[in-house]
N, C-alpha and C. Protein backbone atom coordinates (compact mmCIF):
# COMPACT_ATOMS: atom_id res chain seq x y z
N UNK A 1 247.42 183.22 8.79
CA UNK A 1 248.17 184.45 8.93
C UNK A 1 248.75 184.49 10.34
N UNK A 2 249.74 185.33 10.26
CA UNK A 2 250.81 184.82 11.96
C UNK A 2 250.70 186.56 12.17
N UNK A 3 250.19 187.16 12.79
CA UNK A 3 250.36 188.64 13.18
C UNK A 3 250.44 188.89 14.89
N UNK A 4 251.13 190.18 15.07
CA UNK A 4 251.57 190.88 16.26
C UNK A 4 250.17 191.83 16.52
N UNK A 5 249.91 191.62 18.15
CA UNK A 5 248.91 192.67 18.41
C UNK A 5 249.14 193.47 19.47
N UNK A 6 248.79 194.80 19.18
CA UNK A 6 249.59 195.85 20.02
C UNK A 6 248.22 196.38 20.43
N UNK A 7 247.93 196.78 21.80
CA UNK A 7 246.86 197.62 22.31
C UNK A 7 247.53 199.16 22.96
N UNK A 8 247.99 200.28 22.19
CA UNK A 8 247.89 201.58 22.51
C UNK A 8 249.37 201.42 23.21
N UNK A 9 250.14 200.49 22.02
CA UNK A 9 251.25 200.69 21.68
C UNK A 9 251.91 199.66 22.69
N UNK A 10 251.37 198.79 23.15
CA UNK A 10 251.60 197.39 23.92
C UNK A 10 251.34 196.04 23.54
N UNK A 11 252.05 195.48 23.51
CA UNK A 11 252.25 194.35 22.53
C UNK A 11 251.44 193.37 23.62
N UNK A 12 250.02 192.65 22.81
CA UNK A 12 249.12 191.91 24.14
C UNK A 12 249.58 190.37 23.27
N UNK A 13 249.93 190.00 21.84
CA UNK A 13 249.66 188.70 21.52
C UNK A 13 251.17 189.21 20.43
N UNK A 14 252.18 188.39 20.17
CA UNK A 14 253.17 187.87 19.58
C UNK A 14 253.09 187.04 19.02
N UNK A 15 253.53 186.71 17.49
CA UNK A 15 253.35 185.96 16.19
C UNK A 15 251.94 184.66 16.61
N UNK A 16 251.16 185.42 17.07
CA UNK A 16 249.65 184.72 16.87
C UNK A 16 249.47 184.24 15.89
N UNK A 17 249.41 183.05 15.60
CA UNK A 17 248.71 181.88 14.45
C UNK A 17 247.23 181.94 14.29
N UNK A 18 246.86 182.49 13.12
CA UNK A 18 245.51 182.60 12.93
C UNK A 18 245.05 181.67 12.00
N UNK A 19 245.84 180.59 11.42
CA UNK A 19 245.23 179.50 10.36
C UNK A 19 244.16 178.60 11.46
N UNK A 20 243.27 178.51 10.67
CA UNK A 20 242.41 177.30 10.88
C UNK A 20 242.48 176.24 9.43
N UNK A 21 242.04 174.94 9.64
CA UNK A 21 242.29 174.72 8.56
C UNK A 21 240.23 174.95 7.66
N UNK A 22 239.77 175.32 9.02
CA UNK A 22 238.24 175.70 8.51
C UNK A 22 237.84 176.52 9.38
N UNK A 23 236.47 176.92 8.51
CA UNK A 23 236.58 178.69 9.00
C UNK A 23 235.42 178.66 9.96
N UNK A 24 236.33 179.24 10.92
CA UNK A 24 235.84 178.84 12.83
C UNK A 24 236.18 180.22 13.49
N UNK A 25 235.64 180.66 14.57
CA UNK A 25 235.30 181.93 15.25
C UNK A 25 236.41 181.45 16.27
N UNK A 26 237.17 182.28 16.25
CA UNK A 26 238.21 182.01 17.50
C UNK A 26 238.28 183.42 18.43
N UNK A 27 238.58 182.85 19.70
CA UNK A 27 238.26 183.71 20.43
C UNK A 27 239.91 184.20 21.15
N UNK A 28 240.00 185.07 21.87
CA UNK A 28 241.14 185.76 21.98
C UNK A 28 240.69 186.37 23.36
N UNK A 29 241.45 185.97 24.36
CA UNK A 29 241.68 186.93 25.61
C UNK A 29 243.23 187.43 25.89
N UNK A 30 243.39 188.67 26.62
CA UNK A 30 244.67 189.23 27.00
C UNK A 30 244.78 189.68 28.28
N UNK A 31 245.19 189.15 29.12
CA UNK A 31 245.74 189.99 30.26
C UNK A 31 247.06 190.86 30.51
N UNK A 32 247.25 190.81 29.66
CA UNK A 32 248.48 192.21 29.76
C UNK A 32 248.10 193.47 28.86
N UNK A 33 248.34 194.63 28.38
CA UNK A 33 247.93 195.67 28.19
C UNK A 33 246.90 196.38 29.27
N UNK A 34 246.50 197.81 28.72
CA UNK A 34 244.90 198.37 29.92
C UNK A 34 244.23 199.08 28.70
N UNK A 35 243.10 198.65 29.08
CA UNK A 35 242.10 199.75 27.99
C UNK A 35 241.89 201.06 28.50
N UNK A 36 242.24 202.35 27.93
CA UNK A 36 242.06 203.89 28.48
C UNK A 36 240.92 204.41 28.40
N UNK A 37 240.23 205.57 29.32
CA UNK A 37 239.00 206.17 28.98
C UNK A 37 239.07 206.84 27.70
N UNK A 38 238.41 206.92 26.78
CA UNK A 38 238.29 207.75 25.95
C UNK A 38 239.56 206.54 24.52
N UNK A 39 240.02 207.36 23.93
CA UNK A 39 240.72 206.75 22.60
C UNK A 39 241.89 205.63 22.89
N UNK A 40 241.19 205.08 22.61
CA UNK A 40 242.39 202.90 22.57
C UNK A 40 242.39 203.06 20.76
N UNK A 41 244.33 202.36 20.88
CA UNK A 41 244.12 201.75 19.00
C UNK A 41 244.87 200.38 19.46
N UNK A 42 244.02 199.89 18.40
CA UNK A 42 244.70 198.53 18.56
C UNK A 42 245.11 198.14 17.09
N UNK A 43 246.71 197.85 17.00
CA UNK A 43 246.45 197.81 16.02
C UNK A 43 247.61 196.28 15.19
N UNK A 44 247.01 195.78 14.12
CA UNK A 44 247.33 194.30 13.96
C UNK A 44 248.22 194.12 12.70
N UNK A 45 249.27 193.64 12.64
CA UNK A 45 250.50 193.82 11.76
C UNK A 45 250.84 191.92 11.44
N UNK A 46 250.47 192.48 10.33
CA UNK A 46 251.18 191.10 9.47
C UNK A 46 252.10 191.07 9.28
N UNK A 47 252.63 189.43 9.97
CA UNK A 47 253.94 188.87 9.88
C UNK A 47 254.26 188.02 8.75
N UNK A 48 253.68 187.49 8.27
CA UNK A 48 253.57 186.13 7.52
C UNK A 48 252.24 185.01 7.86
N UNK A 49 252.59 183.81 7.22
CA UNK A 49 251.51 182.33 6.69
C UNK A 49 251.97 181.51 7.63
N UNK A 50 251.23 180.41 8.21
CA UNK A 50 251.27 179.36 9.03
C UNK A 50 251.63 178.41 7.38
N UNK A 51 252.69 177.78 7.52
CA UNK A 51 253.19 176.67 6.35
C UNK A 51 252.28 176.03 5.62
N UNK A 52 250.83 175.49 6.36
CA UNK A 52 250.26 175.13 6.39
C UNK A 52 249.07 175.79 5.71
N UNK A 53 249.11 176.67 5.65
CA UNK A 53 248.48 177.47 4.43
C UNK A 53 248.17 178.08 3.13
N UNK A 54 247.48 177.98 2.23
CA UNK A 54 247.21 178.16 0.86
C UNK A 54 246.98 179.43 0.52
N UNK A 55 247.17 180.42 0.01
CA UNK A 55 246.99 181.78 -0.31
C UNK A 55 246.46 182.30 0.89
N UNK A 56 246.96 182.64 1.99
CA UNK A 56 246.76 182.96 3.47
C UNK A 56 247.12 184.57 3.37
N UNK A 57 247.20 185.04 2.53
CA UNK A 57 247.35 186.62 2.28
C UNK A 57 246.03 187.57 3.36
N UNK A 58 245.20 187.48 3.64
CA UNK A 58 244.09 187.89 3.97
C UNK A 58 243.48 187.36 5.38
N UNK A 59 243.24 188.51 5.99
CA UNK A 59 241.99 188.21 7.42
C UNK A 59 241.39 188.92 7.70
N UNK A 60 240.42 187.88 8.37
CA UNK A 60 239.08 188.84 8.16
C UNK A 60 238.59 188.92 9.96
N UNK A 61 237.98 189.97 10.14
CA UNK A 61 238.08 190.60 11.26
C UNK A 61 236.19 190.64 11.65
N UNK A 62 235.28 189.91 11.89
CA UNK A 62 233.93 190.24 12.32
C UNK A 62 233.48 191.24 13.36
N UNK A 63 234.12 190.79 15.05
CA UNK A 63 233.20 191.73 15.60
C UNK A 63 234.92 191.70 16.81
N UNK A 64 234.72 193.07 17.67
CA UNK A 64 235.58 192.93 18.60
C UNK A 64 234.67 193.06 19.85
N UNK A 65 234.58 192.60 20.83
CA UNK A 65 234.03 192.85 22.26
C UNK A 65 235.20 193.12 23.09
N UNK A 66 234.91 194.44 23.55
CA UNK A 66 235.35 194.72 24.86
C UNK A 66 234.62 194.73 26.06
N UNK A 67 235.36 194.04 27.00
CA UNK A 67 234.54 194.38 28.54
C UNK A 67 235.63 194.29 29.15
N UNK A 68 235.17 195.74 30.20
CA UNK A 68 236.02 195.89 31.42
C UNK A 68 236.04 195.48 32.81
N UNK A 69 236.23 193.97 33.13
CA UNK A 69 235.63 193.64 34.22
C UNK A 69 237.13 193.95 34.91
């Protein structure tokens, strides 16, 4: 899946490629956007399939960590 990620209406990652061709924990850092006190949305918009993919309709989302160093 190829999706746009916006943090509180700031675009931190552009047509991000999320195919693996096996299912592996990938990790994601951003230095652009800021996280606010109190209410952050982040929110993740499907673009389309990496070519390379077989019924790629779907993602799956486990855990998010934030830290504010």
């Amino acid at each position: 899946m190829v999706v746009d990620v916006l943090l509180n209406g700031e675009m931190i990652f552009e047509n991000l490629d999320l195919y693996n061709k096996e299912l592996a924990l990938k990790e994601r850092f951003f230095k652009n956007g800021s996280i606010n006190k109190g209410k952050n949305i982040l929110k993740i918009i499907a673009k389309g399939t990496n070519p390379s993919s077989v019924n790629a309709d779907k993602m799956g989302l486990d855990y998010l960590m934030v830290s504010m160093n």
